[in-house]
N, C-alpha and C. Protein backbone atom coordinates (compact mmCIF):
# COMPACT_ATOMS: atom_id res chain seq x y z
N UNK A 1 11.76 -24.07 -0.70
CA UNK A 1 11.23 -23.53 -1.93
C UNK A 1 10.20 -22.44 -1.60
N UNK A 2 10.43 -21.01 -1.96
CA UNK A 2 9.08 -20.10 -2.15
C UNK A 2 8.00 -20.47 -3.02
N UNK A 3 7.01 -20.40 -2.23
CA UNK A 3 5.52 -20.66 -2.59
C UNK A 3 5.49 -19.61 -3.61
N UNK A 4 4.53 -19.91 -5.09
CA UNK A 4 4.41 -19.12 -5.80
C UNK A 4 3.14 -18.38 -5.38
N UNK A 5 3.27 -16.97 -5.92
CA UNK A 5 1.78 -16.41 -5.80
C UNK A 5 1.52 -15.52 -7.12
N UNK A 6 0.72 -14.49 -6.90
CA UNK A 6 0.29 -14.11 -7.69
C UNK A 6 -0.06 -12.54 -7.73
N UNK A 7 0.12 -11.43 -8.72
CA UNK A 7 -0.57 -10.19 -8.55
C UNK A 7 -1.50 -9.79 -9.06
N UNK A 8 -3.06 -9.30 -8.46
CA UNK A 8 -3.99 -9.45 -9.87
C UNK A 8 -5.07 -8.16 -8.96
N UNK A 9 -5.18 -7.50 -9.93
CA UNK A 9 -5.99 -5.78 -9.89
C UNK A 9 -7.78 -6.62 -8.93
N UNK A 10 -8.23 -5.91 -8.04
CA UNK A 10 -9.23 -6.34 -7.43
C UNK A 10 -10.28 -5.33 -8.01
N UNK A 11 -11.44 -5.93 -8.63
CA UNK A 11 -12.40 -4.65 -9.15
C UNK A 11 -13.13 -4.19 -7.90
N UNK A 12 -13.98 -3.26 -7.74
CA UNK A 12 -14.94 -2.89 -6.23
C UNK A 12 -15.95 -3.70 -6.08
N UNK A 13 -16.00 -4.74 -6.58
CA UNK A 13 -16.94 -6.14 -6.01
C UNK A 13 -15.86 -7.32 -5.47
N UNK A 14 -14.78 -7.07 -6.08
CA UNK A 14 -14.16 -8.17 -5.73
C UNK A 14 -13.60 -7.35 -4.63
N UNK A 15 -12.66 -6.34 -4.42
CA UNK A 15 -12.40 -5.81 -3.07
C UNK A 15 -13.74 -6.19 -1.81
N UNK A 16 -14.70 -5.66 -2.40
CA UNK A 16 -15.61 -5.56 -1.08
C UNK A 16 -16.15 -7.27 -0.68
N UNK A 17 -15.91 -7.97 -1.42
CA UNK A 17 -15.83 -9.79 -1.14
C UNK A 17 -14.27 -10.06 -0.04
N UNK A 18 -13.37 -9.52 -0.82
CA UNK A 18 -12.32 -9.61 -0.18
C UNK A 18 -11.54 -8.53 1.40
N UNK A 19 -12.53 -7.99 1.71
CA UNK A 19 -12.13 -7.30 2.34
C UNK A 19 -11.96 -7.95 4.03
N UNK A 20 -12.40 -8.65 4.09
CA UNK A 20 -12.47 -10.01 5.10
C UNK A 20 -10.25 -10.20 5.35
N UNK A 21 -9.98 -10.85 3.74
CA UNK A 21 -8.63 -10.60 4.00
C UNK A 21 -8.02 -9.74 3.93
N UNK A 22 -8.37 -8.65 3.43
CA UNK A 22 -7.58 -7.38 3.31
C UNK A 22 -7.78 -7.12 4.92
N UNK A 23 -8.62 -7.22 5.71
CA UNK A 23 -8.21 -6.68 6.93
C UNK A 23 -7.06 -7.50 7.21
N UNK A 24 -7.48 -8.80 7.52
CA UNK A 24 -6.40 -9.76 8.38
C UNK A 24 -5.09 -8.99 7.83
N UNK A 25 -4.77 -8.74 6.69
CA UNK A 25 -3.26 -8.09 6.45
C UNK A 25 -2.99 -6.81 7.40
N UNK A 26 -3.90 -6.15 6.92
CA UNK A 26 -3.96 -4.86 7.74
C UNK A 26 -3.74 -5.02 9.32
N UNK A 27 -4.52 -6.07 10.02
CA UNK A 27 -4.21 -5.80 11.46
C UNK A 27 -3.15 -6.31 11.62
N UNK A 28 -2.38 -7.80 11.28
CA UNK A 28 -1.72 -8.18 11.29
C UNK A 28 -0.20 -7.40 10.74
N UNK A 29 -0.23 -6.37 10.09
CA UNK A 29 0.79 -5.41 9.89
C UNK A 29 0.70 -4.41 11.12
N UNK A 30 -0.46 -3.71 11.70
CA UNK A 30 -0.73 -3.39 12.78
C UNK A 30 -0.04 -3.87 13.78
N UNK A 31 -0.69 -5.04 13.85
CA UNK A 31 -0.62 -5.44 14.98
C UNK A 31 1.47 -6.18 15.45
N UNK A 32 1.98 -5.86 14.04
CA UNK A 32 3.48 -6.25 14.03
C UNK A 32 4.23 -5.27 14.57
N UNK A 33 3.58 -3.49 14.61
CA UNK A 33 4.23 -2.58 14.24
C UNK A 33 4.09 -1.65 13.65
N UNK A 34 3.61 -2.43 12.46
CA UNK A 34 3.78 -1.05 11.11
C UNK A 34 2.96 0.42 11.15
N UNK A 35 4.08 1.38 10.93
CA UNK A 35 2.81 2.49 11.06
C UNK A 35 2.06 3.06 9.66
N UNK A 36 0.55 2.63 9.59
CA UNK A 36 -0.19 3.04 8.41
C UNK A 36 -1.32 3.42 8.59
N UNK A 37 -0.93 4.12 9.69
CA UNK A 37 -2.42 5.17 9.78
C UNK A 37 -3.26 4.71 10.61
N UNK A 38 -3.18 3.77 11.42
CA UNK A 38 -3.73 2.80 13.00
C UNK A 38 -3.07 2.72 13.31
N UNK A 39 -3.80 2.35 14.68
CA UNK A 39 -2.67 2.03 16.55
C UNK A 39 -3.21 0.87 16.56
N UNK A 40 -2.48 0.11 17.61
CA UNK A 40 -2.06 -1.14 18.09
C UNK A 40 -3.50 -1.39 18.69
N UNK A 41 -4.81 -0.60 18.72
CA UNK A 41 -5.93 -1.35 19.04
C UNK A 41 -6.70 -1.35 17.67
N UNK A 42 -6.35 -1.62 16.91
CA UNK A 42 -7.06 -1.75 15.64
C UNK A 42 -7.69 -3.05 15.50
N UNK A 43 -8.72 -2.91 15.80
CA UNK A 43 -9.67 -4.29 15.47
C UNK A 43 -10.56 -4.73 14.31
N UNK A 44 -10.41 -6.11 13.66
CA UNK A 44 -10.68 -6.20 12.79
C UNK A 44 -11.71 -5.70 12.06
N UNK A 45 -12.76 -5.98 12.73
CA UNK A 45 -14.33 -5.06 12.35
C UNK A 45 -13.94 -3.66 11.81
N UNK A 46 -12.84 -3.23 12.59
CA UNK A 46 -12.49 -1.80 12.11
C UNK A 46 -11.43 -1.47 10.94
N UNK A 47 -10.81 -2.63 10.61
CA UNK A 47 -9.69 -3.07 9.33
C UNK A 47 -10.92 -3.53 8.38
N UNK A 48 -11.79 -4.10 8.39
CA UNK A 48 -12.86 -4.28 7.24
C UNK A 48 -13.70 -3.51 6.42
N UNK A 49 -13.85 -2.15 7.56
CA UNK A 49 -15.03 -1.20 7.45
C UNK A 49 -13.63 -0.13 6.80
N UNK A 50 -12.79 -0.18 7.09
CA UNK A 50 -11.91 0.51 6.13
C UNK A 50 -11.93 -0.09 4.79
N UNK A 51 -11.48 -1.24 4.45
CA UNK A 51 -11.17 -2.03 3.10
C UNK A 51 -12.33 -1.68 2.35
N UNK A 52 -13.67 -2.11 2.95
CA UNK A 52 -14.58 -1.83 2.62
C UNK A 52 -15.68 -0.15 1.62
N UNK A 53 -14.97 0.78 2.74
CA UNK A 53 -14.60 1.87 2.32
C UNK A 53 -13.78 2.44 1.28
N UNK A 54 -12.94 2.12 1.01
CA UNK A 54 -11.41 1.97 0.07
C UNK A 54 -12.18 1.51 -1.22
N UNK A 55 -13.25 -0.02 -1.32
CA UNK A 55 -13.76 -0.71 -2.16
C UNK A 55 -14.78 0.33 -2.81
N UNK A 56 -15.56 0.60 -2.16
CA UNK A 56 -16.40 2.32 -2.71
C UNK A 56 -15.73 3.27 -2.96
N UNK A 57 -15.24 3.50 -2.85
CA UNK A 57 -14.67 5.43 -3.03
C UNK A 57 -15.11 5.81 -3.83
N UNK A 58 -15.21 4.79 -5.22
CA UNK A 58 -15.75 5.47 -6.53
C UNK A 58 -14.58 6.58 -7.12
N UNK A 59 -13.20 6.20 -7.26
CA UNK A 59 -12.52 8.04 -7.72
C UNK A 59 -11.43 7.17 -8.58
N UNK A 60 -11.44 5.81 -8.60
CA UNK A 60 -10.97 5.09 -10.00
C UNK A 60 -9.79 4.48 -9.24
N UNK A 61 -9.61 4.31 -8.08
CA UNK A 61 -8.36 3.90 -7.36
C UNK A 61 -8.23 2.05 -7.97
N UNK A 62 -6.90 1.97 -7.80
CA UNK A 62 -6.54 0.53 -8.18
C UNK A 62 -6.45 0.10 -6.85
N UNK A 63 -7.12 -1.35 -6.59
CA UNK A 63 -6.57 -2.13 -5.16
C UNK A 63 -5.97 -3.25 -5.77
N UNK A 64 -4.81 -3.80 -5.39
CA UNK A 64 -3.75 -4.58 -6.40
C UNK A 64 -3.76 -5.51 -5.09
N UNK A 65 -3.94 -6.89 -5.39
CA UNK A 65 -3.58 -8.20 -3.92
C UNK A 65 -2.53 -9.41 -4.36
N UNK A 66 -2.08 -9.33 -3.69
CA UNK A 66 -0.77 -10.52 -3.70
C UNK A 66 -1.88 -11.93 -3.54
N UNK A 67 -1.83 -12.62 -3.87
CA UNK A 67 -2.17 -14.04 -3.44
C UNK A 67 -1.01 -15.28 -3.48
N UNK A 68 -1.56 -16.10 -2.68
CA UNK A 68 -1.04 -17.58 -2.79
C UNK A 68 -2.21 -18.56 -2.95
N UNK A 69 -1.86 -20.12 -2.55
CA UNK A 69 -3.10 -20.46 -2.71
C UNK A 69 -3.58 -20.65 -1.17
N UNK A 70 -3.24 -20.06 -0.25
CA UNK A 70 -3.85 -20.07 0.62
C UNK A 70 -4.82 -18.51 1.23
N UNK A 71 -4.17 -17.74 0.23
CA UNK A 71 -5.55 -16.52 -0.22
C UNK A 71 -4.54 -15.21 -0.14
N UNK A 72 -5.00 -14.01 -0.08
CA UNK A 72 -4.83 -12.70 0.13
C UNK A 72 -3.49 -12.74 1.29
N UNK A 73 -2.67 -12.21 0.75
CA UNK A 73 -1.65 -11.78 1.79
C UNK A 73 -0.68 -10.61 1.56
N UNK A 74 -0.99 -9.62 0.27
CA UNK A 74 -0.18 -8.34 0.28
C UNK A 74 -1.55 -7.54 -0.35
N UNK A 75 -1.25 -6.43 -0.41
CA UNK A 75 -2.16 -5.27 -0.96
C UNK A 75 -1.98 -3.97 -1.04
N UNK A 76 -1.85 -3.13 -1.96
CA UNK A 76 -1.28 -1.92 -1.99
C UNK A 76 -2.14 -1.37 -3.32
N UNK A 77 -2.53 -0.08 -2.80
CA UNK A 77 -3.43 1.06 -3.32
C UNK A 77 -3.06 1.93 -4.40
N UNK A 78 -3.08 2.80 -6.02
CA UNK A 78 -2.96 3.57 -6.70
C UNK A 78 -4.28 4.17 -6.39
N UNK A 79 -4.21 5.44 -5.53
CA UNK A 79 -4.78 6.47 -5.77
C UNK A 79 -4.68 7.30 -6.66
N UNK A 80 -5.51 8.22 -7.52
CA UNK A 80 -5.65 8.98 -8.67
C UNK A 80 -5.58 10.60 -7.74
N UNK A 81 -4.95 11.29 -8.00
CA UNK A 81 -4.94 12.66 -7.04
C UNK A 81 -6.19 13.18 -7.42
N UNK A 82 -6.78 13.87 -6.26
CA UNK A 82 -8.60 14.60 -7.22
C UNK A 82 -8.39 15.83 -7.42
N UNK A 83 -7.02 16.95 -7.12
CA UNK A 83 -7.49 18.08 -7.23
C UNK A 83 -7.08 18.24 -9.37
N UNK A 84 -8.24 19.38 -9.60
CA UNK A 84 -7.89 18.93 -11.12
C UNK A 84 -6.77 19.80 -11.54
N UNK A 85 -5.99 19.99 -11.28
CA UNK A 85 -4.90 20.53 -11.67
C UNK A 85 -3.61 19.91 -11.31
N UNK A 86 -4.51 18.52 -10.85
CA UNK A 86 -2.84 17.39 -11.12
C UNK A 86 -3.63 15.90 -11.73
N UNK A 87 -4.15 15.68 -12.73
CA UNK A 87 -4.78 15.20 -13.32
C UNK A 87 -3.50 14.21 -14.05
N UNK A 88 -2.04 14.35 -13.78
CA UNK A 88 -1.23 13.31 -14.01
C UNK A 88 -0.63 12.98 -12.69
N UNK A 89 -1.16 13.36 -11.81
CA UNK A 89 -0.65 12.29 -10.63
C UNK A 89 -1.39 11.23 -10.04
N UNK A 90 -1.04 10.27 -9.05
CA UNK A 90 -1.18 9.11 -8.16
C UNK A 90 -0.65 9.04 -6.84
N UNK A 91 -1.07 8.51 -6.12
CA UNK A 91 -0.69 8.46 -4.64
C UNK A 91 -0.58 6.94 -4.59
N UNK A 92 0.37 6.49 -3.45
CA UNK A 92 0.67 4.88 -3.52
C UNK A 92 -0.22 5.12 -2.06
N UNK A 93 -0.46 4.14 -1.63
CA UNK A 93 -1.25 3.91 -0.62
C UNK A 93 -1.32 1.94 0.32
N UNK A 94 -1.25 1.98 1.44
CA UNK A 94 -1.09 1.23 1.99
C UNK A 94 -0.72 -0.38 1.37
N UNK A 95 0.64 -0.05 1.13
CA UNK A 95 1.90 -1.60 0.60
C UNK A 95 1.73 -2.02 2.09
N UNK A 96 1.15 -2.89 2.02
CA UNK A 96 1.37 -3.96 2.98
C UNK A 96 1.44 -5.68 2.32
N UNK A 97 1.65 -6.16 3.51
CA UNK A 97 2.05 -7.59 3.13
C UNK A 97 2.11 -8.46 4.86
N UNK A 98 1.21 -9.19 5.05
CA UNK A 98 1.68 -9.85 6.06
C UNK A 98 2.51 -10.54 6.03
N UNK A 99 2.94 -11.09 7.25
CA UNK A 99 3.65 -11.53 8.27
C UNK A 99 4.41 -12.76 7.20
N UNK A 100 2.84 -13.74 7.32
CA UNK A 100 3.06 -15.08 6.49
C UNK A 100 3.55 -15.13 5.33
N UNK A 101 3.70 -14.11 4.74
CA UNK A 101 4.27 -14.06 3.24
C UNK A 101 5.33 -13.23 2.70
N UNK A 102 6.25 -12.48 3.43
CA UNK A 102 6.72 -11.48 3.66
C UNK A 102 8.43 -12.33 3.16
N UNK A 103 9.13 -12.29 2.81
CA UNK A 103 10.50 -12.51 1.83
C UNK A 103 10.54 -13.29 0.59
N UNK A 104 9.57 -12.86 0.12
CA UNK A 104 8.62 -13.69 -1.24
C UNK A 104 9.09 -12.96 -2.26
N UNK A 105 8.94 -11.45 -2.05
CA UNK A 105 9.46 -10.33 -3.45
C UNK A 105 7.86 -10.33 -3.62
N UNK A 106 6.78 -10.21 -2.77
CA UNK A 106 5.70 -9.72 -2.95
C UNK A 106 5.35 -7.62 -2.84
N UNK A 107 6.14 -7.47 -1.88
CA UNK A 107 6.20 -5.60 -1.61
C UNK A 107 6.51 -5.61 -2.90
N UNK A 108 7.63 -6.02 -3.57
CA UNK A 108 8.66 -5.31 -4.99
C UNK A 108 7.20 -5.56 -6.38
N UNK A 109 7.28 -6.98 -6.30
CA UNK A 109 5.76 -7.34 -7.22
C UNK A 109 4.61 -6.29 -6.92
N UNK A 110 4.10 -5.88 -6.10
CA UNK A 110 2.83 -5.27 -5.62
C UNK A 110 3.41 -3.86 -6.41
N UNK A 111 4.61 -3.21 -6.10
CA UNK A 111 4.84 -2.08 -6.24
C UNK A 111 5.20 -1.80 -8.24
N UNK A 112 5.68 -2.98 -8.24
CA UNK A 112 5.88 -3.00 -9.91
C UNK A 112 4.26 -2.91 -10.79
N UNK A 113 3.57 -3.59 -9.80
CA UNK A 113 1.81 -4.08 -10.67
C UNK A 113 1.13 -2.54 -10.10
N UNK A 114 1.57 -1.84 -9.19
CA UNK A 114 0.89 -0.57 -9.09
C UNK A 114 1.84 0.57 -10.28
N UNK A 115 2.66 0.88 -10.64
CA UNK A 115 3.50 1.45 -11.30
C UNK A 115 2.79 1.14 -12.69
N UNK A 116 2.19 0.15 -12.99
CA UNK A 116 1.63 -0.41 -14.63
C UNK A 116 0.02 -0.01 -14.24
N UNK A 117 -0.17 -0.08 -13.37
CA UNK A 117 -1.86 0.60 -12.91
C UNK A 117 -1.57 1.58 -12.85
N UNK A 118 -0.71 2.76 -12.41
CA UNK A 118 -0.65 4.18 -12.65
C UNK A 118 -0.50 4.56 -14.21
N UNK A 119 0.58 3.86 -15.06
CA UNK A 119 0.33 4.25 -16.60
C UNK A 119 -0.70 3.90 -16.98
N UNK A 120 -1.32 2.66 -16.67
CA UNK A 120 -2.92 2.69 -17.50
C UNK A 120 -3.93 3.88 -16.86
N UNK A 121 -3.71 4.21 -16.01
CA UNK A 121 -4.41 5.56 -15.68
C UNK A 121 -3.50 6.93 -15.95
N UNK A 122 -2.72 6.98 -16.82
CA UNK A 122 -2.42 7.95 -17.44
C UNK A 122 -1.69 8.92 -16.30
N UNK A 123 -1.56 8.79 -15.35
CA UNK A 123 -1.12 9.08 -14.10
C UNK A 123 0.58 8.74 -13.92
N UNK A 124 1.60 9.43 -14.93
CA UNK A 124 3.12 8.83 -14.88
C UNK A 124 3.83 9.55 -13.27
N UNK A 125 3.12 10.58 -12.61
CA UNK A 125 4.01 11.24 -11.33
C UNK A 125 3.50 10.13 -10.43
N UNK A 126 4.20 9.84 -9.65
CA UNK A 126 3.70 8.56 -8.33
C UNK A 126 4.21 9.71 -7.01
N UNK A 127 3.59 9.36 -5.73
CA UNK A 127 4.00 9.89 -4.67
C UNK A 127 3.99 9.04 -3.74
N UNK A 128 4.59 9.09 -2.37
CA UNK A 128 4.05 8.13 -1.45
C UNK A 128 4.92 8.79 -0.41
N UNK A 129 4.47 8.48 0.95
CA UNK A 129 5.39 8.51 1.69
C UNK A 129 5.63 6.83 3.03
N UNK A 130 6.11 7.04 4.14
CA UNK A 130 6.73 5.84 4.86
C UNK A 130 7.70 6.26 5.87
N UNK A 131 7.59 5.26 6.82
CA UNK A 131 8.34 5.44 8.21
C UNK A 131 9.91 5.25 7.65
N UNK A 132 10.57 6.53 8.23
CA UNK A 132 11.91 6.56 7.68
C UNK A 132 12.87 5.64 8.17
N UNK A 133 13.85 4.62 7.31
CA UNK A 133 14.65 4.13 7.95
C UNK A 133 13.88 2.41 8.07
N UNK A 134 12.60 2.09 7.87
CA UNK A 134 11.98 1.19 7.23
C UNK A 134 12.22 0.17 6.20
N UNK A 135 11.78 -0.75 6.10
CA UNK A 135 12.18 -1.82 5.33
C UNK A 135 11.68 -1.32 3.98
N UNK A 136 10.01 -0.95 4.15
CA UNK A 136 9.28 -0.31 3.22
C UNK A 136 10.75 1.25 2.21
N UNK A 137 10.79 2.06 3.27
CA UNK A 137 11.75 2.79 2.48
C UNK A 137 13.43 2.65 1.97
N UNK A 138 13.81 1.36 2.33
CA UNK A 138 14.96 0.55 1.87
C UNK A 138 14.21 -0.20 0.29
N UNK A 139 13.25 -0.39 0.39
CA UNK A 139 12.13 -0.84 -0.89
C UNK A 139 12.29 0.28 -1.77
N UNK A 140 11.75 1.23 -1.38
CA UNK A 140 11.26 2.49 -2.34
C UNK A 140 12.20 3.10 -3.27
N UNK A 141 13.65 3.11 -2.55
CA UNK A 141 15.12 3.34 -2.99
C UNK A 141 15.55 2.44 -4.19
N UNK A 142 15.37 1.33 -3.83
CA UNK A 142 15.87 -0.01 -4.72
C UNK A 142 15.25 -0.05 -5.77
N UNK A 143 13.87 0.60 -5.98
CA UNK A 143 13.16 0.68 -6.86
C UNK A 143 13.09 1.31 -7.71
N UNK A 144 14.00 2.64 -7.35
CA UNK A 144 13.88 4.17 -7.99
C UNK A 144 13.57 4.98 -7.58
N UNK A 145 12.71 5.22 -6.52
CA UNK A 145 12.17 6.30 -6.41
C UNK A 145 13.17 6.92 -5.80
N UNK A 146 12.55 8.79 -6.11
CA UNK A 146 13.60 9.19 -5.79
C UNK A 146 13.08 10.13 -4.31
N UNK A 147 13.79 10.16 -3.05
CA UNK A 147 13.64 10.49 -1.87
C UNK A 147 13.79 12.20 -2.22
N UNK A 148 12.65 12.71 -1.08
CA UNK A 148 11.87 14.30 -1.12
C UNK A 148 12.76 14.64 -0.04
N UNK A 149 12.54 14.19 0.81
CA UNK A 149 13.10 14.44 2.58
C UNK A 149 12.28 13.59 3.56
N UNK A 150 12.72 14.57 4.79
CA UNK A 150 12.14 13.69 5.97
C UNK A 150 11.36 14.74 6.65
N UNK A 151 10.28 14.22 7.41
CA UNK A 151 9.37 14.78 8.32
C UNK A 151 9.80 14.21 9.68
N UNK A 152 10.08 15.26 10.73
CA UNK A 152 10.69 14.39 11.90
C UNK A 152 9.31 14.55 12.68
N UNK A 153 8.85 13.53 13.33
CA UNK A 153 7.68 13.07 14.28
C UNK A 153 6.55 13.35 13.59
N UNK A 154 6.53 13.29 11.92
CA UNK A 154 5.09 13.02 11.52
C UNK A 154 4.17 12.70 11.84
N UNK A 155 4.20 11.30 12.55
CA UNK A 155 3.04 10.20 13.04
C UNK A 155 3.77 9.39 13.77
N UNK A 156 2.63 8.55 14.59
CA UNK A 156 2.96 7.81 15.57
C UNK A 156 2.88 6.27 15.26
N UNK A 157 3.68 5.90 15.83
CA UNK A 157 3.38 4.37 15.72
C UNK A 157 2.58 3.50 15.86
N UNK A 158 1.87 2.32 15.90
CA UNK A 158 0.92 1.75 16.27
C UNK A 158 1.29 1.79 18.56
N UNK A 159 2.52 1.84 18.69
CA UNK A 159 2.40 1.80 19.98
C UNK A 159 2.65 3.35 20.80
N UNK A 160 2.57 4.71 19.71
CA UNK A 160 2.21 5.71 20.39
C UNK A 160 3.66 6.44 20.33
N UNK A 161 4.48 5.96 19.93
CA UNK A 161 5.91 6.52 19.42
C UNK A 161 5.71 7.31 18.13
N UNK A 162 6.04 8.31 18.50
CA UNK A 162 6.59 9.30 17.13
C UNK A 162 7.30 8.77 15.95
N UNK A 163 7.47 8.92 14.94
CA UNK A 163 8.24 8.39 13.77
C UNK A 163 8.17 9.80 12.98
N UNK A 164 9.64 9.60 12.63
CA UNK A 164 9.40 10.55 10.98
C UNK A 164 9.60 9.42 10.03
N UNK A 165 8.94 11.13 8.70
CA UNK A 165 8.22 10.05 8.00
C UNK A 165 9.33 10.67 6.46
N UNK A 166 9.62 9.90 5.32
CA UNK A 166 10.30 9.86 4.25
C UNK A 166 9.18 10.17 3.37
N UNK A 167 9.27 11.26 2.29
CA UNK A 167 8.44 11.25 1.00
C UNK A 167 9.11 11.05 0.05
N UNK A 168 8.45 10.40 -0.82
CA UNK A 168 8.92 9.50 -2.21
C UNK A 168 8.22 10.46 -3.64
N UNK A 169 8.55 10.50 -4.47
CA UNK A 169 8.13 10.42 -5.95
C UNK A 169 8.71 9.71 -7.24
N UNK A 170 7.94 9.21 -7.89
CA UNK A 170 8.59 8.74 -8.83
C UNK A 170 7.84 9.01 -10.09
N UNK A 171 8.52 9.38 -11.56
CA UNK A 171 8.20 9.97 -12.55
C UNK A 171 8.28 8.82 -13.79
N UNK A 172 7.67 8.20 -13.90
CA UNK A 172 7.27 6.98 -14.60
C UNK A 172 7.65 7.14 -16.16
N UNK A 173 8.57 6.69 -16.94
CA UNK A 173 8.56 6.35 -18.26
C UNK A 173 7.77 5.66 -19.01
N UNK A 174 7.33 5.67 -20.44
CA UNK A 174 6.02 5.29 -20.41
C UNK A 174 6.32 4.26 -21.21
């Protein structure tokens, strides 16, 4: 039987309480592989002081967390774009999901509860991008979005390998 969980918007007090587990996801996606912007020495102190960061920004971003009852185990970002002449866009930002919780339909949940946080911010263009050929961009497809192209050797992996990278948009009905 799948454990039930839960999706629920984190305000910037509750992020910066929670940022303890928002790392553990973070390194632990790290530390699996995943490439999101750290390498394979990403240490927690340094996954916190990010979350933490993320929890301030102050620019109206949504931090959206998967739970169970054994706590925090997915998390994924609606950024608000700042330049003002895209004042209807959003940026998706680090869908993760550890290890422990991962064939739940938590990525698809996280990504549906950010898509309803971009219309309440009036924000219907979504963007994102992801390591091509990814589970994450086998996600993004299934979902709708519709694929930009590919970047060949964008970024590197957590172990120093090149990856290209897939850009996404999606144009939200309201």
């Amino acid at each position: 039987m799948t454990k039930a969980f839960r999706i629920r918007s984190l305000s910037p007090e509750e992020a910066q309480a929670a940022a303890p587990a928002l790392a553990a996801v973070l390194a632990d996606c790290v530390w699996g592989g995943a490439s999101v912007s750290f390498m394979a020495d990403l240490t927690l102190d340094e996954a916190e002081a990010f979350w933490r960061r993320q929890a301030t920004a102050g620019d109206g971003r949504a931090i959206l967390a998967a739970e169970d009852d054994e706590g925090v185990f997915g998390v994924v970002q609606v950024i608000p774009a700042w330049p003002p002449n895209q004042p209807h866009r959003s940026d998706i930002s680090k869908l993760l999901v550890h290890r422990r919780g991962r064939r739940r339909g938590a990525a698809e949940a996280l990504m549906r509860a950010a898509e309803d946080a971009a219309r309440a911010m009036g924000r219907p263009l979504m963007t994102l991008d992801t390591v091509t050929g990814g589970a994450a961009d086998r996600l993004y497809g299934k979902l709708g979005w519709t694929r930009v192209g590919v970047i060949p050797d964008f970024a590197l992996m957590p172990d120093g390998a090149l990856s290209a990278t897939t850009v996404f948009y999606k144009a939200l009905r309201p």
